[in-house]
PDB file of N, CA and C in Angstrom:
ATOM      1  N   UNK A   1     -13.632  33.391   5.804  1.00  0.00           N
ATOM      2  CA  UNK A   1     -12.588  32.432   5.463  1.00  0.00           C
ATOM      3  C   UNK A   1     -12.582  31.284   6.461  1.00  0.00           C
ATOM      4  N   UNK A   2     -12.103  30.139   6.048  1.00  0.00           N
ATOM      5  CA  UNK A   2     -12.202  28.984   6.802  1.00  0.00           C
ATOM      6  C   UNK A   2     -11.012  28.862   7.352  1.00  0.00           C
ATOM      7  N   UNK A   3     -10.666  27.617   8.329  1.00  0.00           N
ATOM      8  CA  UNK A   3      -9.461  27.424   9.502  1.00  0.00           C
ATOM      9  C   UNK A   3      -8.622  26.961   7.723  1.00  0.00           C
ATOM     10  N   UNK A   4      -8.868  26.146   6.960  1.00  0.00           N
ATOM     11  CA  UNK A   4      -7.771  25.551   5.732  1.00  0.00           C
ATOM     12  C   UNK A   4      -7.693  26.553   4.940  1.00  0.00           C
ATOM     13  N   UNK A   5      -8.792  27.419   4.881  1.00  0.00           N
ATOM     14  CA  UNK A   5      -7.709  28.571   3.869  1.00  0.00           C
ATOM     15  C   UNK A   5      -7.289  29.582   4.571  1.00  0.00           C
ATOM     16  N   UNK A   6      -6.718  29.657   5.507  1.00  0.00           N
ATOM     17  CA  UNK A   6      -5.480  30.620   6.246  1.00  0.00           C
ATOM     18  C   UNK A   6      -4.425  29.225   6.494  1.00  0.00           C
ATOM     19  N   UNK A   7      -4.651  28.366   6.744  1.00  0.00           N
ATOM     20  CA  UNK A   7      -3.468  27.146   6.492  1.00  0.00           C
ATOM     21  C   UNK A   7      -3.019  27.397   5.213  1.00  0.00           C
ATOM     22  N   UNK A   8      -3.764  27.022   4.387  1.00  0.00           N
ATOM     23  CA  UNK A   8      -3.545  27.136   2.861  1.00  0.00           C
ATOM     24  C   UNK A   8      -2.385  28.360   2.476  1.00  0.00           C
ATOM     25  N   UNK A   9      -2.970  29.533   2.967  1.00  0.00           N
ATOM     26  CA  UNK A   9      -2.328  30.455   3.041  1.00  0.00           C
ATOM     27  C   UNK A   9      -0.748  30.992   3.225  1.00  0.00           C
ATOM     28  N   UNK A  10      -0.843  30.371   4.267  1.00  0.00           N
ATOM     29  CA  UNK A  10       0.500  29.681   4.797  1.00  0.00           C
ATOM     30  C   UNK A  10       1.296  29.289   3.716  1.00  0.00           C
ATOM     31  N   UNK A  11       0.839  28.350   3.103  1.00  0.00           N
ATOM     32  CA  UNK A  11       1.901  27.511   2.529  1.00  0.00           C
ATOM     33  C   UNK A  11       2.746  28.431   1.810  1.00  0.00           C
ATOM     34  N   UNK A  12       2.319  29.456   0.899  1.00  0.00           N
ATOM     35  CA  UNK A  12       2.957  30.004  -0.006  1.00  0.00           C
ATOM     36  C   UNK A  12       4.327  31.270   1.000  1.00  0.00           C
ATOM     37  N   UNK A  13       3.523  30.875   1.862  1.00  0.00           N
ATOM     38  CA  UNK A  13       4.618  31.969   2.673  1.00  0.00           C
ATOM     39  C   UNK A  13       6.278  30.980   3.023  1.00  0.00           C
ATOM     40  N   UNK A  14       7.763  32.180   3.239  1.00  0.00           N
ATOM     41  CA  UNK A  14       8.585  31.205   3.237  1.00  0.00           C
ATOM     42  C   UNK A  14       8.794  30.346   4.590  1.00  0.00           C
ATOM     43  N   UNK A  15       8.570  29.225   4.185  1.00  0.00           N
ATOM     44  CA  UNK A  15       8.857  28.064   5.498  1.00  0.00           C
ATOM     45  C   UNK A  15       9.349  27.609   5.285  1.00  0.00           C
ATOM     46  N   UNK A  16       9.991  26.875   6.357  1.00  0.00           N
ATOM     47  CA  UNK A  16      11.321  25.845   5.919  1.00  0.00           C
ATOM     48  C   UNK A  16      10.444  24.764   6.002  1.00  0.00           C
ATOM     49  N   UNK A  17      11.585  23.649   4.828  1.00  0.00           N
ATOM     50  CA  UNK A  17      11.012  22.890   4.701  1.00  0.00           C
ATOM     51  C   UNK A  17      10.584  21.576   5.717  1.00  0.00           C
ATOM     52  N   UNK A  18      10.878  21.473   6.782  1.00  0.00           N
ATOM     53  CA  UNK A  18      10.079  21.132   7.973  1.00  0.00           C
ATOM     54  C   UNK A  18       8.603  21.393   8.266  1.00  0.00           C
ATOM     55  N   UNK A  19       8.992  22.939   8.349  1.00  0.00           N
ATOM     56  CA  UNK A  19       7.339  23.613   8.206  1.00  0.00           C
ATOM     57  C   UNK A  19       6.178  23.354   7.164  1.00  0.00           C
ATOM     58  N   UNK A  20       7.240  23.170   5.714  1.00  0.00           N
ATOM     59  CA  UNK A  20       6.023  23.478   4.829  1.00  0.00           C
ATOM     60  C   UNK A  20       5.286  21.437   4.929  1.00  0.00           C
ATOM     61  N   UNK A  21       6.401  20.810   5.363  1.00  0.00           N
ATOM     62  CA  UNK A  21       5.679  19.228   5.890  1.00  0.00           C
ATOM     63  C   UNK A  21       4.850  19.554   6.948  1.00  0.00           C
ATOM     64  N   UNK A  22       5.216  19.785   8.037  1.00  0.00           N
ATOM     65  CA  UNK A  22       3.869  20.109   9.018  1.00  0.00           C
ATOM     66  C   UNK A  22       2.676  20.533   8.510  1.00  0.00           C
ATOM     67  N   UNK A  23       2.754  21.804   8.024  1.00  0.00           N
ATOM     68  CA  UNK A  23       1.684  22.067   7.704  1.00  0.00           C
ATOM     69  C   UNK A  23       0.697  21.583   6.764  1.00  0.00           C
ATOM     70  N   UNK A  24       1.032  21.067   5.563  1.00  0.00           N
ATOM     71  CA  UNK A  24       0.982  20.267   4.446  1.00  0.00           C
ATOM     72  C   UNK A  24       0.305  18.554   5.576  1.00  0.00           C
ATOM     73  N   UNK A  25       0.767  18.102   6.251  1.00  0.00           N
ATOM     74  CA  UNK A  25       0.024  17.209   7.465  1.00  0.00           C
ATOM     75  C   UNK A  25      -1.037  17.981   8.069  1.00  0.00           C
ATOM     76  N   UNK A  26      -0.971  18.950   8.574  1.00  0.00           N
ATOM     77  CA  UNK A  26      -1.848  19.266   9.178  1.00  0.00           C
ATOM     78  C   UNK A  26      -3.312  19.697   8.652  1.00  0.00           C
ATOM     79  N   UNK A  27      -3.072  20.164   6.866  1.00  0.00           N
ATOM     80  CA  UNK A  27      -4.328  20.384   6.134  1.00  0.00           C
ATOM     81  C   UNK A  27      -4.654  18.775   6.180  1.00  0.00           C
ATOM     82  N   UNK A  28      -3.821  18.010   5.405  1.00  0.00           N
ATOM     83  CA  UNK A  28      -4.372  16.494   5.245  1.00  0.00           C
ATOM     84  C   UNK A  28      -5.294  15.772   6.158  1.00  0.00           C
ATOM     85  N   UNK A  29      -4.541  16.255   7.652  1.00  0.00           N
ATOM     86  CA  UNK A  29      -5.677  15.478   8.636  1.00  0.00           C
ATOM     87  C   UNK A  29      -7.043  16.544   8.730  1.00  0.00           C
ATOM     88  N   UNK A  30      -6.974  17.744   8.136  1.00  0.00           N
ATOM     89  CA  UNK A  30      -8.111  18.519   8.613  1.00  0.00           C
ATOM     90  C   UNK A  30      -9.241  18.515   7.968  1.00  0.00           C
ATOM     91  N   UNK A  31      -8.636  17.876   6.217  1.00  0.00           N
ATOM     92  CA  UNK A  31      -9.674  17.502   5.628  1.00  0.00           C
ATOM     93  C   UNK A  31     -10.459  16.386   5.703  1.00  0.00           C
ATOM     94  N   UNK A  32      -9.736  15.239   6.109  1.00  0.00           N
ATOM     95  CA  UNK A  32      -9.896  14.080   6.730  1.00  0.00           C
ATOM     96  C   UNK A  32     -10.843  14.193   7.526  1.00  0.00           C
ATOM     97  N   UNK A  33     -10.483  14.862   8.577  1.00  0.00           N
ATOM     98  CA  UNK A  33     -11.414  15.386   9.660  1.00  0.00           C
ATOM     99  C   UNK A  33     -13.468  15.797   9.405  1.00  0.00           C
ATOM    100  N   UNK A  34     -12.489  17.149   8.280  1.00  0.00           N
ATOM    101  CA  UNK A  34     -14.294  17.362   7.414  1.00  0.00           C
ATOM    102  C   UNK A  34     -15.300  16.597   6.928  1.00  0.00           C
ATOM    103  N   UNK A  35     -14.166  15.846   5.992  1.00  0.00           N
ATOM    104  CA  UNK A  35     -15.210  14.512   5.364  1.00  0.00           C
ATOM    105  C   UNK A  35     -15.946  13.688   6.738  1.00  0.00           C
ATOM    106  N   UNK A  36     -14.738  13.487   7.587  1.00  0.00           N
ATOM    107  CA  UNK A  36     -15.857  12.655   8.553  1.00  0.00           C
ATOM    108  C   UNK A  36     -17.046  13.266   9.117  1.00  0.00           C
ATOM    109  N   UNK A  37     -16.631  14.560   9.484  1.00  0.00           N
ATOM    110  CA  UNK A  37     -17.755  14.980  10.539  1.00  0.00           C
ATOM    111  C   UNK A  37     -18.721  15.560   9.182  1.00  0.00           C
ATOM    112  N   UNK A  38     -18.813  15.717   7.451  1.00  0.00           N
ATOM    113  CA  UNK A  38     -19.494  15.665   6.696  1.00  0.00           C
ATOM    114  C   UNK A  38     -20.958  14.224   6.705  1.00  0.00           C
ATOM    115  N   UNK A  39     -19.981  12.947   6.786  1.00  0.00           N
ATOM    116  CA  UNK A  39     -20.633  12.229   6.335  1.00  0.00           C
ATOM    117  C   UNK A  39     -21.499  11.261   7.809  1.00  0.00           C
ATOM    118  N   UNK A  40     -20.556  12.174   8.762  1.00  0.00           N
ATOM    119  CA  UNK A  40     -21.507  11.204   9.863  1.00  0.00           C
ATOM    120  C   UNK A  40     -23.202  12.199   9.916  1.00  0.00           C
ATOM    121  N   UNK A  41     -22.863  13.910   9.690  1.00  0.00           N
ATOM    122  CA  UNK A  41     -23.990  14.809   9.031  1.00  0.00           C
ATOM    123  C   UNK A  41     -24.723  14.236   8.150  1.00  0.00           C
ATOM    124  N   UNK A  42     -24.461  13.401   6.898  1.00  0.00           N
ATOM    125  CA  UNK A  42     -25.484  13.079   6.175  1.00  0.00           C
ATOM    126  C   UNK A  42     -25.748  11.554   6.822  1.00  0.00           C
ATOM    127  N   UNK A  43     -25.360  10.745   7.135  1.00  0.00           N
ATOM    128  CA  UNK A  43     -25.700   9.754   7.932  1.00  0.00           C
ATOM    129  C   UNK A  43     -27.229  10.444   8.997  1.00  0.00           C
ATOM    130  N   UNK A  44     -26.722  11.146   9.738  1.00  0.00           N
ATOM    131  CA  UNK A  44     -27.644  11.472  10.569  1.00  0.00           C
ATOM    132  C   UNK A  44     -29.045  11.915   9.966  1.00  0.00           C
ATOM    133  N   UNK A  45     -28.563  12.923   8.480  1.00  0.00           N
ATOM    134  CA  UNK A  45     -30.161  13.487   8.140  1.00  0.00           C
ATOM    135  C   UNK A  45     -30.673  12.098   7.485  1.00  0.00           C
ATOM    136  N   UNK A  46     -29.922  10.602   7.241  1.00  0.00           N
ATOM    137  CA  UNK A  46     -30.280   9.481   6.362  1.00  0.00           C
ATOM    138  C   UNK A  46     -31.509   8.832   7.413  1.00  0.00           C
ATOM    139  N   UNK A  47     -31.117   8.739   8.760  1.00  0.00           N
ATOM    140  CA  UNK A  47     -31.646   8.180   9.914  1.00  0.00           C
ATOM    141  C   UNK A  47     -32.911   9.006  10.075  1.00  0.00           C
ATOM    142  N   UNK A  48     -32.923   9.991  10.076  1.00  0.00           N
ATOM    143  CA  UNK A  48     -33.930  10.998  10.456  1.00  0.00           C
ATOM    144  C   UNK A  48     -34.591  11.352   9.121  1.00  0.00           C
ATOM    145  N   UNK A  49     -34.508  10.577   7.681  1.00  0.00           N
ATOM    146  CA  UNK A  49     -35.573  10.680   6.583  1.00  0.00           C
ATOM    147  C   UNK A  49     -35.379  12.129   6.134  1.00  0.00           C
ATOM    148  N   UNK A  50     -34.669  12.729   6.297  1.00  0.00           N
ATOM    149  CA  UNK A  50     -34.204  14.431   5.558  1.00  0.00           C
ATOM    150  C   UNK A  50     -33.256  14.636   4.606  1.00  0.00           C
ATOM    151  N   UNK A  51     -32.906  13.358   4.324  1.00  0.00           N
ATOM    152  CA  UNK A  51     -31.610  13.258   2.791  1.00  0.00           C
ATOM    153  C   UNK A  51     -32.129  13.773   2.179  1.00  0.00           C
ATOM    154  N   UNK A  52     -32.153  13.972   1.197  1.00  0.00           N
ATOM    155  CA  UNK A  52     -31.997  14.017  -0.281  1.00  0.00           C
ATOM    156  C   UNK A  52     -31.051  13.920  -1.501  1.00  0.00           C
ATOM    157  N   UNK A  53     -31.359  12.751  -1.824  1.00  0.00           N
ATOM    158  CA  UNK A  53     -30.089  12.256  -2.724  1.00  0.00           C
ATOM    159  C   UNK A  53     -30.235  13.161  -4.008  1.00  0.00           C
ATOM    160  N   UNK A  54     -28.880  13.593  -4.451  1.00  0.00           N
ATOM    161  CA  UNK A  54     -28.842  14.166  -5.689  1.00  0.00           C
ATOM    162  C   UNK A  54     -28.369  13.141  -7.258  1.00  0.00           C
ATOM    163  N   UNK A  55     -28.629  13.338  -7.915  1.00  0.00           N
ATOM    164  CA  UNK A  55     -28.269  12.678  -9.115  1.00  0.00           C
ATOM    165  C   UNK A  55     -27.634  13.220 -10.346  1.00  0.00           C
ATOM    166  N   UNK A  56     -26.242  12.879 -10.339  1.00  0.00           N
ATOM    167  CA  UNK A  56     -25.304  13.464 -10.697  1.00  0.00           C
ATOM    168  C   UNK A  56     -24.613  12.681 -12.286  1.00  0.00           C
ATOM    169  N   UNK A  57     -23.937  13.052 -13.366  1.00  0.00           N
ATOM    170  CA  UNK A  57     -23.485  12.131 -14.174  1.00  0.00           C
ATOM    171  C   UNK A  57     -22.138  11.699 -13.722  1.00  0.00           C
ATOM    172  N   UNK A  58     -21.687  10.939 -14.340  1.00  0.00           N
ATOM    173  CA  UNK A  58     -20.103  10.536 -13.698  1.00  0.00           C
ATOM    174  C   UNK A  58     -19.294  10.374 -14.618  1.00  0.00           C
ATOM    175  N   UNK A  59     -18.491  10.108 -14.934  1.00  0.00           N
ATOM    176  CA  UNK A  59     -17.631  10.099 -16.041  1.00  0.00           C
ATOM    177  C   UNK A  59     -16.096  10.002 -15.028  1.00  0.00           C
ATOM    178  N   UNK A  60     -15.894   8.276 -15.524  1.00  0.00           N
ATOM    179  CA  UNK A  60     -14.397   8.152 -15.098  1.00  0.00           C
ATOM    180  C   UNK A  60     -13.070   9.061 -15.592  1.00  0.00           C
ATOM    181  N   UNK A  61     -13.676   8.807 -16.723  1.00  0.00           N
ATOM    182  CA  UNK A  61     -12.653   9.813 -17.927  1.00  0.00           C
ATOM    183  C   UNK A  61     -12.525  11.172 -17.899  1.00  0.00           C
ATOM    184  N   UNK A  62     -13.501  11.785 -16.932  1.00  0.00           N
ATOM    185  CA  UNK A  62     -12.967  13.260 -16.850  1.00  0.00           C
ATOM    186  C   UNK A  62     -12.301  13.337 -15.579  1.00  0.00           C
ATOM    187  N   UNK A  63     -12.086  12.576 -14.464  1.00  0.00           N
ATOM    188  CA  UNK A  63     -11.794  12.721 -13.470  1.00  0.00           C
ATOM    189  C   UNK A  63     -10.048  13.040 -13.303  1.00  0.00           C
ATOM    190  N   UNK A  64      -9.280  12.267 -14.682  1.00  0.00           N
ATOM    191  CA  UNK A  64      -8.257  12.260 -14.683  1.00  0.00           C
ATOM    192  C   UNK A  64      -7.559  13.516 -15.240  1.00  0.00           C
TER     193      UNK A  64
END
């Protein structure tokens, strides 16, 4: 299990509602966090020629 799903975890447990804001902040910045240290990771394998881009379909319309 990861550090956000025992946060996650959390949530459903009873907290006051102070708590369930803290914590609810504290996943937000942690994902925040991931993506960065994700994309400075693919940055790095971009520099060093080890990407590999995938090719994916997209569709605005299902996103919603």
């Amino acid at each position: 299990m990861t550090c956000l799903m025992f946060l996650e975890n959390l949530m459903v447990e009873n907290l006051s509602e102070h708590g369930f804001r803290m914590l609810s902040i504290v996943i937000s910045q942690l994902n925040s966090l991931l993506c960065m240290v994700n994309d400075i990771l693919d940055y790095q394998m971009i520099e060093e020629d080890k990407f590999v881009a995938k090719i994916q379909e997209f569709s605005p319309e299902k996103t919603l």
